[in-house]
N, C-alpha and C. Protein backbone atom coordinates (compact mmCIF):
# COMPACT_ATOMS: atom_id res chain seq x y z
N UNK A 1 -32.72 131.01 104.32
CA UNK A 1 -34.02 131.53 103.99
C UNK A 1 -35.10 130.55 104.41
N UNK A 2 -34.92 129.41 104.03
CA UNK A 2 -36.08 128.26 104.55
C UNK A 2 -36.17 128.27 106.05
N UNK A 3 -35.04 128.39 106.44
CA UNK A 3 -35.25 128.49 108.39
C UNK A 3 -36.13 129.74 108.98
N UNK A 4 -35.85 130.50 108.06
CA UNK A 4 -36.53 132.14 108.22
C UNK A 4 -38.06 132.34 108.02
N UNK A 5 -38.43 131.43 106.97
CA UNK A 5 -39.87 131.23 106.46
C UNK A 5 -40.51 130.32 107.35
N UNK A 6 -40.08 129.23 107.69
CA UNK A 6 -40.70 127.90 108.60
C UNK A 6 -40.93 128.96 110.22
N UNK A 7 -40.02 129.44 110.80
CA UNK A 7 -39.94 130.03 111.66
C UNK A 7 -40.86 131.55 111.71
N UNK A 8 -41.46 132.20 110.60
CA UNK A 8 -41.77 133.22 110.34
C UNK A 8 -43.53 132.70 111.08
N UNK A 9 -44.24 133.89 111.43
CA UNK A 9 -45.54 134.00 111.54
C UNK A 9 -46.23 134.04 110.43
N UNK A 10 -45.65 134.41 109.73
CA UNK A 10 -46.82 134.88 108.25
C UNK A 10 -47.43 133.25 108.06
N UNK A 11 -48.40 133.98 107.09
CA UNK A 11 -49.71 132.64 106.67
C UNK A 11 -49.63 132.78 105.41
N UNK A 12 -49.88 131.85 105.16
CA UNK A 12 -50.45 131.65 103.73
C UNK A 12 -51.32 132.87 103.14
N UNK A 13 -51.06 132.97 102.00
CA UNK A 13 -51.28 134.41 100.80
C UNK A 13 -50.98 135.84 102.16
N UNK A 14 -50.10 135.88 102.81
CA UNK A 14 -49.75 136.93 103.43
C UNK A 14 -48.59 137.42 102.77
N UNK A 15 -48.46 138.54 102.34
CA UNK A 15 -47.24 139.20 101.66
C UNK A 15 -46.22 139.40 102.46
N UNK A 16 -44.79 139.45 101.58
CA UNK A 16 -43.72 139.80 102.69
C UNK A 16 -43.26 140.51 101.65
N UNK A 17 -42.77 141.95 102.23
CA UNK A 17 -42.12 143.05 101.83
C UNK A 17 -40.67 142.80 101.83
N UNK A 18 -40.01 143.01 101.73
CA UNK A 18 -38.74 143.42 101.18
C UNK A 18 -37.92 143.05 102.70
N UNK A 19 -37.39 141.85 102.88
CA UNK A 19 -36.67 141.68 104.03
C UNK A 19 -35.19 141.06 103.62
N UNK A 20 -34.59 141.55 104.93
CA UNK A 20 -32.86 140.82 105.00
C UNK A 20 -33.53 139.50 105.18
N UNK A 21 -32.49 138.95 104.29
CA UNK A 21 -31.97 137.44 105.11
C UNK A 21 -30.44 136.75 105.65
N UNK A 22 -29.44 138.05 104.54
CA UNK A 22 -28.67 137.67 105.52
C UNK A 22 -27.41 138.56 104.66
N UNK A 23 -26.38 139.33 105.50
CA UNK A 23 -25.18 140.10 105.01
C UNK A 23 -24.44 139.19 104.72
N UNK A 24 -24.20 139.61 103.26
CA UNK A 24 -22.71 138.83 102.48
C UNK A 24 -21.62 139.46 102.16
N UNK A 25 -20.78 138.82 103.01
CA UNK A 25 -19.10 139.15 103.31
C UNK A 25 -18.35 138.86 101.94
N UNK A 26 -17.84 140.19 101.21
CA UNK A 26 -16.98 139.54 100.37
C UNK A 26 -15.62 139.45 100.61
N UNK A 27 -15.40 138.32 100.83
CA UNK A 27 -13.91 138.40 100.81
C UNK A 27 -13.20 137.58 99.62
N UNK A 28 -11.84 137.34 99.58
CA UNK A 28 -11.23 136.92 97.94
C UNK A 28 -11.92 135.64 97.69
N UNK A 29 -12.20 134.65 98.57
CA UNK A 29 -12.59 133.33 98.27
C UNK A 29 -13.45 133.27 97.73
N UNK A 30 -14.26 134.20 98.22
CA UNK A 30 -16.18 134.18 98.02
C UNK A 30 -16.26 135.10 96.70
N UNK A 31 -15.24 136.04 96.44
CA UNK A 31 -15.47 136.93 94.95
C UNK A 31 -15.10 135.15 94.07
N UNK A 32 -13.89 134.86 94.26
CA UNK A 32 -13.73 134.19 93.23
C UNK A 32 -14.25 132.88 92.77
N UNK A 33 -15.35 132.40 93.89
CA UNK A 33 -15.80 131.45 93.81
C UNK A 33 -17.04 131.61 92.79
N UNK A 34 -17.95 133.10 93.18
CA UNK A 34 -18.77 133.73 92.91
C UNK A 34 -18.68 133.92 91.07
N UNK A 35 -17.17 134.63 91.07
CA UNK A 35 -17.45 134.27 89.90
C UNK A 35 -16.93 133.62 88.88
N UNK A 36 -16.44 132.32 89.10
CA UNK A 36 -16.24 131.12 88.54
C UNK A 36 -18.01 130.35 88.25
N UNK A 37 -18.73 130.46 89.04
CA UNK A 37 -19.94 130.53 88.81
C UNK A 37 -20.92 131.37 88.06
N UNK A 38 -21.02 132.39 87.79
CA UNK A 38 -21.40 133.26 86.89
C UNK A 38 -20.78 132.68 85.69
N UNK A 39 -19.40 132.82 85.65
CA UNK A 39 -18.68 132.44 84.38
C UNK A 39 -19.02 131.16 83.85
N UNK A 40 -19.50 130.50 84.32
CA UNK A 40 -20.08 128.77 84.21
C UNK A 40 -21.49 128.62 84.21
N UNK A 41 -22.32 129.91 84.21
CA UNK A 41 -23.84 130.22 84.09
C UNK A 41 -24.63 129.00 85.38
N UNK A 42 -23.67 129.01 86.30
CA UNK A 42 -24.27 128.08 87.37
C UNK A 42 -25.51 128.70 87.71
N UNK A 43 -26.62 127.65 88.37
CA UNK A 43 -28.08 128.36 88.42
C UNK A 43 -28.26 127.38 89.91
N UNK A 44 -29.25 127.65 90.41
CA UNK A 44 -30.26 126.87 91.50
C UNK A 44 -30.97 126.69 91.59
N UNK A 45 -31.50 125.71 92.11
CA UNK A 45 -33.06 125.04 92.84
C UNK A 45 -33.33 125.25 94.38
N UNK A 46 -34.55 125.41 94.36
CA UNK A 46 -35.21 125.49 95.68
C UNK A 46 -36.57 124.82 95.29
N UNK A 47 -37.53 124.47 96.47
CA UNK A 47 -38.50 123.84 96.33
C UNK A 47 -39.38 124.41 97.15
N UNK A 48 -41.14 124.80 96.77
CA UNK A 48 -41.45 125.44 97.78
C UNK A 48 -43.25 124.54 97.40
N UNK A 49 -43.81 123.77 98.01
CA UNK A 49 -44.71 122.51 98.32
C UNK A 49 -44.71 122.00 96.85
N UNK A 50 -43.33 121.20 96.96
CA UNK A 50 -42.99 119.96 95.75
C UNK A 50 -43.22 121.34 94.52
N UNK A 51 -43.07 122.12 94.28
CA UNK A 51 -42.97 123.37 93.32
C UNK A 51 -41.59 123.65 93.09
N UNK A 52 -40.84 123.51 91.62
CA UNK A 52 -39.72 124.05 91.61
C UNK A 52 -39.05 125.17 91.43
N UNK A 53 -38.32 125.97 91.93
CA UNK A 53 -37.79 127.64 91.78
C UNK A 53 -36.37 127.38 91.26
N UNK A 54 -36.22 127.91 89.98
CA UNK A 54 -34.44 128.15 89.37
C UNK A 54 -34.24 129.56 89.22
N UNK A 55 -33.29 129.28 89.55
CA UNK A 55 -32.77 131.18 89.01
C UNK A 55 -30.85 131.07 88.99
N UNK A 56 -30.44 132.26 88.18
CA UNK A 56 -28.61 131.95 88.47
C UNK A 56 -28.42 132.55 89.22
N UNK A 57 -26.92 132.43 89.81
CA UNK A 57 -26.45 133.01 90.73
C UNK A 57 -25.95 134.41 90.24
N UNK A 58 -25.62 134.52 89.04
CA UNK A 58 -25.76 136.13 88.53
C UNK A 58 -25.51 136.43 86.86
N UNK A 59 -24.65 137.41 87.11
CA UNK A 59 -24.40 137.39 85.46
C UNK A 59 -23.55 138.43 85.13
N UNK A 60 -22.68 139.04 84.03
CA UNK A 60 -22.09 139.54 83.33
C UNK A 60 -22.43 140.94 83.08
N UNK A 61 -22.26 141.63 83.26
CA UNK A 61 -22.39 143.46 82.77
C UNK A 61 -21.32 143.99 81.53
N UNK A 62 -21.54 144.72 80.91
CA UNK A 62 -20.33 145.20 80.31
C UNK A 62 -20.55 147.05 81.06
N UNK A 63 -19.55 147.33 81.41
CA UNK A 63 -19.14 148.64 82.02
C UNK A 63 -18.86 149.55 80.69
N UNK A 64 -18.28 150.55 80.88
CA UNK A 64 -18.19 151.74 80.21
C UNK A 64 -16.55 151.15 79.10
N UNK A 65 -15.91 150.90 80.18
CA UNK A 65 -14.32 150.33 79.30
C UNK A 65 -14.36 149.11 78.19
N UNK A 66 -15.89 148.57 78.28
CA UNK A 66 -15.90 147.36 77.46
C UNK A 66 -15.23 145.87 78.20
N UNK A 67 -15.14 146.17 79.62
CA UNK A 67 -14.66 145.02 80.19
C UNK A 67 -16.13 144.75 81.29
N UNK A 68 -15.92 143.35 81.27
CA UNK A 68 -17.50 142.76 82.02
C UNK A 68 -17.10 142.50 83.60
N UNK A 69 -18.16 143.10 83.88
CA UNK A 69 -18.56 142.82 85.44
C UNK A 69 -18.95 141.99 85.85
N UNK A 70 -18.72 141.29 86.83
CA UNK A 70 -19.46 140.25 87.12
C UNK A 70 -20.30 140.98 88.37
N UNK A 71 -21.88 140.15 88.47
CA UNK A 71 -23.41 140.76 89.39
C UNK A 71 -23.31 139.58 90.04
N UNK A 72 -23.93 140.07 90.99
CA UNK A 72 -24.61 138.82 91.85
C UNK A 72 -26.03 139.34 92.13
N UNK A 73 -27.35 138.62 91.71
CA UNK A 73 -28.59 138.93 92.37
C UNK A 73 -28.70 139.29 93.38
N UNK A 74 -28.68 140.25 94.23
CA UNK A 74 -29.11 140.27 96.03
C UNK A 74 -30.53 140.23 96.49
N UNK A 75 -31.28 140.35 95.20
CA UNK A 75 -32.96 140.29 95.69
C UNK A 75 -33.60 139.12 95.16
N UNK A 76 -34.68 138.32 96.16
CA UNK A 76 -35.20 137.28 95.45
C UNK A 76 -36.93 137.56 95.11
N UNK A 77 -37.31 137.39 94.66
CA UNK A 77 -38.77 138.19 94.85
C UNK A 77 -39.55 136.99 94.13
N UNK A 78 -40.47 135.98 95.45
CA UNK A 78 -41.00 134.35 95.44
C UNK A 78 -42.83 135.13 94.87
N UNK A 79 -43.12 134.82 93.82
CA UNK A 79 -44.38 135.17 93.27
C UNK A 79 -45.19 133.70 93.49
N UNK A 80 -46.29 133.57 94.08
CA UNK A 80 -47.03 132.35 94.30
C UNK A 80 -48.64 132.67 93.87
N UNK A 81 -48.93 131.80 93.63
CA UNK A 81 -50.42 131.74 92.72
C UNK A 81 -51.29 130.57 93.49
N UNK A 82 -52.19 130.63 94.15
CA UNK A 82 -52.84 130.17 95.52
C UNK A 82 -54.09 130.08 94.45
N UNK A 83 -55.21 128.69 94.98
CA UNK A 83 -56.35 128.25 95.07
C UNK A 83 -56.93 127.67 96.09
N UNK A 84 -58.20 128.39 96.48
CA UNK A 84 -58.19 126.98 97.57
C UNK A 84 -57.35 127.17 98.84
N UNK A 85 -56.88 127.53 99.03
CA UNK A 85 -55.68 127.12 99.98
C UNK A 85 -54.92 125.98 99.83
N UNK A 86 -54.44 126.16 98.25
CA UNK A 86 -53.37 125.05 98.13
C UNK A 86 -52.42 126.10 96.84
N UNK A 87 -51.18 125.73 97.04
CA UNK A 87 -50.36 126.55 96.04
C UNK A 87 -50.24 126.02 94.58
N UNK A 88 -50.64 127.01 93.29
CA UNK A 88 -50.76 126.31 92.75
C UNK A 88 -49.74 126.57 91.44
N UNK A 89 -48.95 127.70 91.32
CA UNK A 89 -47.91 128.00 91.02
C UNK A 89 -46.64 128.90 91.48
N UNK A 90 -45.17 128.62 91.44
CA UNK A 90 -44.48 129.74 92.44
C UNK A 90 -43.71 129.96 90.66
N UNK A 91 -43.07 131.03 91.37
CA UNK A 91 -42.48 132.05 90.45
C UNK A 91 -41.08 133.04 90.97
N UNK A 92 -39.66 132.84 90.32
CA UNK A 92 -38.45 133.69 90.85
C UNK A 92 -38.30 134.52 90.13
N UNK A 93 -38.38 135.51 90.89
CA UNK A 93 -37.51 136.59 89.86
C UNK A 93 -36.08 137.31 90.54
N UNK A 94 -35.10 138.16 90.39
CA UNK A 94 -34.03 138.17 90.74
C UNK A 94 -33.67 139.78 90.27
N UNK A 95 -33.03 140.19 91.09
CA UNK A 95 -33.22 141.84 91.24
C UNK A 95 -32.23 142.30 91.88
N UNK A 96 -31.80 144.02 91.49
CA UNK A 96 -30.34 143.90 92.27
C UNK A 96 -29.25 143.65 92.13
N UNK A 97 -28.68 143.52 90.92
CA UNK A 97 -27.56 142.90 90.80
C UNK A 97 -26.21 144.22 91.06
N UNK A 98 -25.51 143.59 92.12
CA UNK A 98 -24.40 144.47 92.75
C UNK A 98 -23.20 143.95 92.11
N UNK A 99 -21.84 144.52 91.80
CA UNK A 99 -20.83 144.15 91.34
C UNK A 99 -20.38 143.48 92.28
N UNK A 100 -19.51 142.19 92.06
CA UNK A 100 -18.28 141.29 93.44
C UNK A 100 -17.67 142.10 93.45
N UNK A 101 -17.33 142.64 94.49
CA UNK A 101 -16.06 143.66 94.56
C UNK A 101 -15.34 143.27 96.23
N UNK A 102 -14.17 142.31 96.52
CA UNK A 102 -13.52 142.72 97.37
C UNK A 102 -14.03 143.28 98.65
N UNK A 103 -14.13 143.36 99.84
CA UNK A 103 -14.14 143.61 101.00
C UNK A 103 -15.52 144.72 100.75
N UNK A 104 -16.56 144.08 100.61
CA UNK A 104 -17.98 144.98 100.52
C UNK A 104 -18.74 143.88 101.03
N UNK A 105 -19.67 143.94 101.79
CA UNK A 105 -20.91 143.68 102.10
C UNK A 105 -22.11 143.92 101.52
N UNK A 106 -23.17 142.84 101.08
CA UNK A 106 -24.19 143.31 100.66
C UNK A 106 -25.85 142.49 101.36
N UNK A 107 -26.31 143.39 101.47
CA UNK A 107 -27.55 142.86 101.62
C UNK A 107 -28.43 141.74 101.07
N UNK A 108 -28.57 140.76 100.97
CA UNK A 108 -29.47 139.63 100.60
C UNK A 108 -31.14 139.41 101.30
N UNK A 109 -31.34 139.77 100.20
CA UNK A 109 -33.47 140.03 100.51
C UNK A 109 -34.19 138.95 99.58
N UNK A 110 -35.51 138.83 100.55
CA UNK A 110 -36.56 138.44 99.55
C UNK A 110 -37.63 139.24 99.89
N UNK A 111 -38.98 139.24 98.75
CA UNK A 111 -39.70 139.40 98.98
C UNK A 111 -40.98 137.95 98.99
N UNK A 112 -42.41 138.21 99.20
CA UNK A 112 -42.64 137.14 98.84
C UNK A 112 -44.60 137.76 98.05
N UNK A 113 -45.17 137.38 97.36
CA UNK A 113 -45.92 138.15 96.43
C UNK A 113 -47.43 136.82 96.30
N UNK A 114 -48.09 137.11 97.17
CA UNK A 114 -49.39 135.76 96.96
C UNK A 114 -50.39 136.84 95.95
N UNK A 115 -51.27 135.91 94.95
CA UNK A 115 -51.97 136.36 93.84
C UNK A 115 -53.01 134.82 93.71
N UNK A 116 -54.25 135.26 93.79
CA UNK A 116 -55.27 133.72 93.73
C UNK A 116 -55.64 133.93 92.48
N UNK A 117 -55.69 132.20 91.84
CA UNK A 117 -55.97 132.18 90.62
C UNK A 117 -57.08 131.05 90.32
N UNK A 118 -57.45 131.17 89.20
CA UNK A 118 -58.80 129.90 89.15
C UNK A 118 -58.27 128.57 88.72
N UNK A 119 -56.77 128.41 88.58
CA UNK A 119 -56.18 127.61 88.08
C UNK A 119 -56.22 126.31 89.20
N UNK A 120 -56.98 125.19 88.77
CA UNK A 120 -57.27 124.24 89.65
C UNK A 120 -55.93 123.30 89.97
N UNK A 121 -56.15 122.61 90.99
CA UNK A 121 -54.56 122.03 92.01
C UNK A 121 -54.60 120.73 90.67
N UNK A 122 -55.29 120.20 90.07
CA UNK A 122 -55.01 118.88 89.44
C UNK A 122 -53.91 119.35 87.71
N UNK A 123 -54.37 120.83 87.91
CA UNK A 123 -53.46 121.55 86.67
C UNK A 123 -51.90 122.21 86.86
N UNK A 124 -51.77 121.81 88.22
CA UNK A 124 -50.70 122.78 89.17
C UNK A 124 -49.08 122.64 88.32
N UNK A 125 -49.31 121.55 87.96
CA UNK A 125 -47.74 121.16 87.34
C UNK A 125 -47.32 121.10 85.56
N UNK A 126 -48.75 121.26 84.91
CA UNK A 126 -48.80 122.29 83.46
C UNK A 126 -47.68 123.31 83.22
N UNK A 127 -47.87 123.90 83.87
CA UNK A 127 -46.80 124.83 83.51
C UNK A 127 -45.56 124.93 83.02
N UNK A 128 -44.64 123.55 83.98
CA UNK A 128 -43.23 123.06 83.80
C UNK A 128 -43.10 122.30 83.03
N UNK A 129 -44.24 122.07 82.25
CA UNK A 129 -43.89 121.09 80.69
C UNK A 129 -43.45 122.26 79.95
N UNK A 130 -43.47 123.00 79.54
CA UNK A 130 -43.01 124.42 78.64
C UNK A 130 -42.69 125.21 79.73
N UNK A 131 -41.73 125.41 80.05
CA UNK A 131 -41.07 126.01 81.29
C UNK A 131 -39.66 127.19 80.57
N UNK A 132 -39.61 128.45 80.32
CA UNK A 132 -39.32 129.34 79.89
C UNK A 132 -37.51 128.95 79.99
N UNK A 133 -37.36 128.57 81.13
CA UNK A 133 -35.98 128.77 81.91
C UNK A 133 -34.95 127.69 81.33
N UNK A 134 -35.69 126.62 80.91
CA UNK A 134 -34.89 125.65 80.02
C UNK A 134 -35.07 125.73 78.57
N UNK A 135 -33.83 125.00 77.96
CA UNK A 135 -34.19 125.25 76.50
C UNK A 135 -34.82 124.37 75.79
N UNK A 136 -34.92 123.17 76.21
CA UNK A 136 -35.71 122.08 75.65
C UNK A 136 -36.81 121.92 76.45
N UNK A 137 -37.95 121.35 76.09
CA UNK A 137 -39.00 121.20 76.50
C UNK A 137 -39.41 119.83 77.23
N UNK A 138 -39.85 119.65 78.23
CA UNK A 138 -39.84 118.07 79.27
C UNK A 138 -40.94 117.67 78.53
N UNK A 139 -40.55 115.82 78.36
CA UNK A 139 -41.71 115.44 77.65
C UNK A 139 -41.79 114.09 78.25
């Protein structure tokens, strides 16, 4: 995805709709790796200008039989909050969640969502002191 964005034309606060980034092959390695991770609430980082993005790699369903599914997110959808022409908050959200299933392919997208705010660049990093996604608070 970072090779895709650096390489992309778009500009700054230009929206990006709903694009591939890349077909995912399931095969046994990749189901079970997939979800040994889910099962272990594994999550990620990305960085987008010294801004940090977490999100997991998926999560748990319960189906109709009472036995759980394991999801994988296939959509990433990057929300950014612009001043100035400087970024002054980003935002993940995660969408999509398809079952691992064995010899299926799935689509992997982002979108990307610019919104200007009056929130000045010297306040930019406020936010991640009370940051939703962890349970304790950075101090």
């Amino acid at each position: 995805m970072i090779a895709n964005l650096k390489s992309s034309s778009k500009h700054l606060t230009e929206n990006v709709e709903k694009t591939t980034i890349c077909e995912l092959k399931l095969d046994e390695a990749n189901v079970k790796h997939f979800k040994e991770a889910i099962d272990n609430n594994y999550w990620f980082e990305f960085f987008m200008d010294d801004l940090p993005l977490w999100g997991f790699v998926g999560e748990l369903h319960s189906d109709t039989n009472s036995d759980n599914m394991h999801m994988i997110f296939t959509h990433k959808n990057i929300s950014l909050q612009y001043n100035k022409g400087q970024i002054i908050h980003v935002n993940l959200t995660q969408e999509n969640p398809k079952p691992l299933e064995v010899g299926k392919t799935l689509d992997m997208t982002y979108s990307v969502e610019w919104t200007e705010t009056n929130i000045t660049f010297a306040c930019h990093f406020d936010v991640y002191l009370n940051y939703h996604f962890f349970e304790h608070q950075i101090h």
